[in-house]
Protein backbone atom coordinates (compact mmCIF):
# COMPACT_ATOMS: atom_id res chain seq x y z
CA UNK A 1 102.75 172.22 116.61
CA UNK A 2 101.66 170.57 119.53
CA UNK A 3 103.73 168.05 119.87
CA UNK A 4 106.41 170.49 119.16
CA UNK A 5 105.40 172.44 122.07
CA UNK A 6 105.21 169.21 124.18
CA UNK A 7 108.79 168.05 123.36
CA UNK A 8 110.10 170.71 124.03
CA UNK A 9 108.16 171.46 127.76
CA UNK A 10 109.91 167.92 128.28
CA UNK A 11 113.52 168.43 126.97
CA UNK A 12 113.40 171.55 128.99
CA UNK A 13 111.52 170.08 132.72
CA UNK A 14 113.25 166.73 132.02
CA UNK A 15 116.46 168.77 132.52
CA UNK A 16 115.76 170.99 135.28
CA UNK A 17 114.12 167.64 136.95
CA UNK A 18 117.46 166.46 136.87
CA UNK A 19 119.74 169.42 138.73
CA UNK A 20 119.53 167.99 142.15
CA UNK A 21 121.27 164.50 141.26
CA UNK A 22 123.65 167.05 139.11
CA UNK A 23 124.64 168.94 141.73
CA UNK A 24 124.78 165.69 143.43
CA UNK A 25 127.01 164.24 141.08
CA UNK A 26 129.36 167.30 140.99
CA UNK A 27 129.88 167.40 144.40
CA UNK A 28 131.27 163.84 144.47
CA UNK A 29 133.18 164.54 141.44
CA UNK A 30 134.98 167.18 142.98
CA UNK A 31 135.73 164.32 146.32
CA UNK A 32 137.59 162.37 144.04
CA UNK A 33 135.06 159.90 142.50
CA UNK A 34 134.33 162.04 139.05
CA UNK A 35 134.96 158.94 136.97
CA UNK A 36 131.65 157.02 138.56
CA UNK A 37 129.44 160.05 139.06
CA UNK A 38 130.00 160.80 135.05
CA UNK A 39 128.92 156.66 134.14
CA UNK A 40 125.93 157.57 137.00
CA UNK A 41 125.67 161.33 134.73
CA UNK A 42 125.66 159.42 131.38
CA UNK A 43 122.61 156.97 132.48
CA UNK A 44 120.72 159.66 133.45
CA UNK A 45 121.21 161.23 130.06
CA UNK A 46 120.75 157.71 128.24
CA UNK A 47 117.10 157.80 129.91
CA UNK A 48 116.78 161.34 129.32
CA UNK A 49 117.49 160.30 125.74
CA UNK A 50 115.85 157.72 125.46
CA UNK A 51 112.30 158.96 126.74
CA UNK A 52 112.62 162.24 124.43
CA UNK A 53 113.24 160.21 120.98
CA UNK A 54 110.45 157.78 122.30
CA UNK A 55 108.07 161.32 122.60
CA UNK A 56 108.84 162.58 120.02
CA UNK A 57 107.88 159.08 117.78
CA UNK A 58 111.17 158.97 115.18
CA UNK A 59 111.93 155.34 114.00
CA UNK A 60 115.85 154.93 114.87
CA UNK A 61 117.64 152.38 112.75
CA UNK A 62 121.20 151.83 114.47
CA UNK A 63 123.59 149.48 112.35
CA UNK A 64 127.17 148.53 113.39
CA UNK A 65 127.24 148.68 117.46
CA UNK A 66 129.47 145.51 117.82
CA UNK A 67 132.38 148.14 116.70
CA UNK A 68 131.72 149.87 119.66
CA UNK A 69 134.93 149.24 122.04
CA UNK A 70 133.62 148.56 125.86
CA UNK A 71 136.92 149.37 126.89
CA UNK A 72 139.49 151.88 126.85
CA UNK A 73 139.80 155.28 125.36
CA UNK A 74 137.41 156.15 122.48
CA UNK A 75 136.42 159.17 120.11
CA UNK A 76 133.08 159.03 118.50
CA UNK A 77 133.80 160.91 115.21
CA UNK A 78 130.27 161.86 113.61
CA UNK A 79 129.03 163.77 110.90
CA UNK A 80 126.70 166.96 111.97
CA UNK A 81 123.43 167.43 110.66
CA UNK A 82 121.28 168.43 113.62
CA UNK A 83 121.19 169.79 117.20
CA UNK A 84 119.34 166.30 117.83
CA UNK A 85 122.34 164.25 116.84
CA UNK A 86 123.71 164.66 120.57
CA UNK A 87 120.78 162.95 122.18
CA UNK A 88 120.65 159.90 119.35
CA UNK A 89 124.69 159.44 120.80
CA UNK A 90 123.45 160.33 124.49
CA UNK A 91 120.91 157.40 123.91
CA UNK A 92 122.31 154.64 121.77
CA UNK A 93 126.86 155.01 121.82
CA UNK A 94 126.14 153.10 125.23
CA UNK A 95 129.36 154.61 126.50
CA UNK A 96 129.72 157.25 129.22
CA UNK A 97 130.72 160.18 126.22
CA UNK A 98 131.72 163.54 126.79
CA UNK A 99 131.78 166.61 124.16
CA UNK A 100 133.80 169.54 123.25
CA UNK A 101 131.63 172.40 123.60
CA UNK A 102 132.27 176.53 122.59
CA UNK A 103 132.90 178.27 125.63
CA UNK A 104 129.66 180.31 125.46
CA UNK A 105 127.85 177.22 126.94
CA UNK A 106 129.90 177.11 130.39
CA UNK A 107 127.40 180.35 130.84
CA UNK A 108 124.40 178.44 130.54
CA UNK A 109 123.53 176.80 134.04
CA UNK A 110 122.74 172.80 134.18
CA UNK A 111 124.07 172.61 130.47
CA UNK A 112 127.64 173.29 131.77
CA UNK A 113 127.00 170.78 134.36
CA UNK A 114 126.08 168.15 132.14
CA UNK A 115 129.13 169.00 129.78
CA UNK A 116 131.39 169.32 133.09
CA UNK A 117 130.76 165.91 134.40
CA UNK A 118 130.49 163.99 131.08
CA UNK A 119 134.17 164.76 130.96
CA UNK A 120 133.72 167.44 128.39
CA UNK A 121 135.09 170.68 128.09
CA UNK A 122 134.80 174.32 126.65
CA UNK A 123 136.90 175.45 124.00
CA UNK A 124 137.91 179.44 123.83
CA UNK A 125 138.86 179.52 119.30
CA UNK A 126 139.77 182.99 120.25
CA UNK A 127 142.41 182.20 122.97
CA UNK A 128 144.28 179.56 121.90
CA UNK A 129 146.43 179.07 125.06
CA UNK A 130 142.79 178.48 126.82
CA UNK A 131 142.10 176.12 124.28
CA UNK A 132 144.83 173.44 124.14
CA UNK A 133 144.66 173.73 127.89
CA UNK A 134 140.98 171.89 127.54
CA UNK A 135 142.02 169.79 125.04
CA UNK A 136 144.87 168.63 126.79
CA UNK A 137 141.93 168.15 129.34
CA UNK A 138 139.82 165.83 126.88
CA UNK A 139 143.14 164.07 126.17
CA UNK A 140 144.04 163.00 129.41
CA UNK A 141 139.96 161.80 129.91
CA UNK A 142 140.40 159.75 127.17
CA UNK A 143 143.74 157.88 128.55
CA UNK A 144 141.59 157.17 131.48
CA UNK A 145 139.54 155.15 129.23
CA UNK A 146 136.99 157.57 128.61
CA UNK A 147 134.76 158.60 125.59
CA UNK A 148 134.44 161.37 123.72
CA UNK A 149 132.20 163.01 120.94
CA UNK A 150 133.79 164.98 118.16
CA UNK A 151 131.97 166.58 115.39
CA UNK A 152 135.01 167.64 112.93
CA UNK A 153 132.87 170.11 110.64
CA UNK A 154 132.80 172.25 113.22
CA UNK A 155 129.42 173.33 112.55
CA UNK A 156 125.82 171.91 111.94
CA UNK A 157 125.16 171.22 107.99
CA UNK A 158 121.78 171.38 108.30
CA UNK A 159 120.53 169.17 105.42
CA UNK A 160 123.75 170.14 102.91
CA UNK A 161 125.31 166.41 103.52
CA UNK A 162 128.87 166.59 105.08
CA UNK A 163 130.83 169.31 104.80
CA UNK A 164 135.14 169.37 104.96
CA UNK A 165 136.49 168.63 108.09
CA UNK A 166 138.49 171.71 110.13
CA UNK A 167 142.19 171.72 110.66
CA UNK A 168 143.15 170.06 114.38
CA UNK A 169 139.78 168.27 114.82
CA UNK A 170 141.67 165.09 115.29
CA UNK A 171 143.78 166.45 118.22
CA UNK A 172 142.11 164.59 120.78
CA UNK A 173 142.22 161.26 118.93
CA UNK A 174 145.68 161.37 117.71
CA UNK A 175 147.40 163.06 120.67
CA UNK A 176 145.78 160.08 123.30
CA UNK A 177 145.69 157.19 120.98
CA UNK A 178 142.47 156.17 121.39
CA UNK A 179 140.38 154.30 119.33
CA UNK A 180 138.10 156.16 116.43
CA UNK A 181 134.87 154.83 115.98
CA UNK A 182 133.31 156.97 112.89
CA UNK A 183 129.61 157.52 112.84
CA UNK A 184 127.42 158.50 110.19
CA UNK A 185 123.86 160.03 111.17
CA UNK A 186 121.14 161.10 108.36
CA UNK A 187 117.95 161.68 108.64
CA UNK A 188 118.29 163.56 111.94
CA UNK A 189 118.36 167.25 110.42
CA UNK A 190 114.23 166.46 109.30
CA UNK A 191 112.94 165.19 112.53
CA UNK A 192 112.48 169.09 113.19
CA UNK A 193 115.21 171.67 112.20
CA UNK A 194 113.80 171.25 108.34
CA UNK A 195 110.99 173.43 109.67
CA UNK A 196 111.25 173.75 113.19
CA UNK A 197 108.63 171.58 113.61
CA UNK A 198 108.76 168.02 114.95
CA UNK A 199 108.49 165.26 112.66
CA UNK A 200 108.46 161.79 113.23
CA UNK A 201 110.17 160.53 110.94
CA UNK A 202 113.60 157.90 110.20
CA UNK A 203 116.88 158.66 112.10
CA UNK A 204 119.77 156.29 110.89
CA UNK A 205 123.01 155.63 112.88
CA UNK A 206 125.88 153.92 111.45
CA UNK A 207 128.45 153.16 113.73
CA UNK A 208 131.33 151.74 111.80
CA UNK A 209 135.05 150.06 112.55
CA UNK A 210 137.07 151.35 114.59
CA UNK A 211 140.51 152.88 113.95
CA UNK A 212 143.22 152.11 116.25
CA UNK A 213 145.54 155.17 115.64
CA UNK A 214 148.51 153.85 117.75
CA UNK A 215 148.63 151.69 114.84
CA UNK A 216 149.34 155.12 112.35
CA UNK A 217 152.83 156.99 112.53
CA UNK A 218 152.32 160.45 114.56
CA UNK A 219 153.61 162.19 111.49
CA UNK A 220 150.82 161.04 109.53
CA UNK A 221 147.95 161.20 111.84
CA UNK A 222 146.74 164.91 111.04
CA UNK A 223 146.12 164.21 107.17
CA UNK A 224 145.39 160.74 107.52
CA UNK A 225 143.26 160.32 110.18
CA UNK A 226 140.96 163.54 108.69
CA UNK A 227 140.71 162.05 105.16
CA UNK A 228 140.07 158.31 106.00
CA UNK A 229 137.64 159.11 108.32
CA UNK A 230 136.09 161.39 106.19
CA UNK A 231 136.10 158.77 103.21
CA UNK A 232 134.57 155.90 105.67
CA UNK A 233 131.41 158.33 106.91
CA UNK A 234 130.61 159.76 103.43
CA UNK A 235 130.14 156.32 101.85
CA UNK A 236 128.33 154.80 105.00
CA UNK A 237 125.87 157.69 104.81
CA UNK A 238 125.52 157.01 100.84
C-alpha cells in the first residue's frame, strides 16, 4: 500500500511539476510553432513515463520496435487492458503520439493540456457534428506526419482479453492514410487495476508490422482494416 500511495503522490506532483513548461508550450503552440512544442510535450511525457514505470518496479518486455515508422503519419492501434497502457506508449512508441480522448477530460485542467498539445482531441459521442469536427482534427495531424493512439474497443477490458472493436474506430487511419502499426499490451491490467494495488510485475508490448492503408481500396477499409487488425493483435497477445 505504500508504494501505492507513493506512485501515485508522483504521477500526481510529477504532473503539476510540469504546468509551467505546459503553459509554456501552449503559448508557443498557439504562435505558430505547435508541431515542435508537442515533440518538446512528448519528451517530457517520455521522462514522465519513464521515471513512473521505473517507481513503480514492472519488468517491460517490448518486442517489434523496428516496425515503428520514424516518419510520416502513423496510428498506434492497441488493445485496452489498463489505464497504465497510455504511459507504457507515452514511454516506449518513441514517437511524439497524441490520443482521442471523451470530452469530459477537456474539464480536467493540465490533462487537457497534455491531450491539447500532443495533437489529441476530445470527442462529444453525443453530438456527432462536434465529433467528426475533431476527428477531422486528428486527421489532418496525422497528414502532417504526426502520431496518434487509438484504442478501438472503446473501453478498458480490464483483464477479459480483447473485446470487438466499435464501428468508425478506423476513421482516423483510413480517412489520412497513414500507416497502422498494431500493438498488443498484456500484462498491464495486473500491475495495479487487478486490485488497485501496485504490483510489480511483467508488462509486454508487441509492436507489430505496419499496415500501409493507401495500399487498401477506400471501399474496403472500414471492414478490413477492423478485422485484420483485430486478427494480427489477438494472436500476438496469444
Amino acid at each position: 500500500m505504500v508504494k501505492t500511495i507513493y506512485c501515485f503522490a508522483f504521477a500526481v506532483f510529477g504532473v503539476i511539476f510540469l504546468i509551467p513548461f505546459g503553459i509554456i508550450t501552449v503559448l508557443f503552440s498557439l504562435l505558430g510553432f505547435r508541431k515542435i512544442m508537442s515533440v518538446f510535450m512528448y519528451r517530457l511525457a517520455q521522462g514522465w513515463a519513464y521515471l513512473l514505470i521505473k517507481i513503480i518496479g514492472c519488468t517491460v518486455i517490448v518486442t517489434g520496435r523496428k516496425n515503428i515508422p520514424r516518419k510520416g503519419g502513423v496510428c498506434f492501434v492497441s488493445n485496452h487492458g489498463s489505464i497504465f497502457d497510455i504511459v507504457l506508449l507515452l514511454a516506449y512508441a518513441g514517437r511524439s503520439i497524441g490520443f482521442m480522448a471523451k470530452k469530459e477530460l477537456l474539464f480536467i485542467p493540465i490533462l487537457n493540456m497534455w491531450i491539447w498539445v500532443l495533437g489529441g482531441g476530445f470527442i462529444d459521442r453525443k453530438n456527432p457534428r462536434k465529433a467528426l469536427k475533431t476527428i477531422n482534427s486528428g486527421v489532418a495531424h496525422l497528414k502532417s506526419g504526426g502520431g496518434m493512439i487509438i484504442f478501438p474497443e472503446g473501453h478498458r477490458s480490464r483483464g477479459k482479453g480483447i473485446l470487438p472493436f466499435r464501428p468508425g474506430s478506423f476513421k482516423l487511419a483510413s480517412q489520412s492514410e497513414s500507416a497502422i502499426v498494431p500493438v498488443a499490451i498484456s500484462g498491464s491490467w495486473e500491475i495495479y487495476e487487478q486490485n488497485y494495488v501496485v504490483n510489480p510485475g511483467t508488462v509486454k508490448i508487441t509492436f507489430c508490422e505496419p499496415i500501409n492503408t493507401a495500399d487498401i481500396p477506400a471501399t474496403d477499409r472500414k471492414l478490413t482494416l477492423s478485422d485484420n487488425v483485430y486478427a494480427i493483435i489477438k494472436q500476438a497477445l496469444e
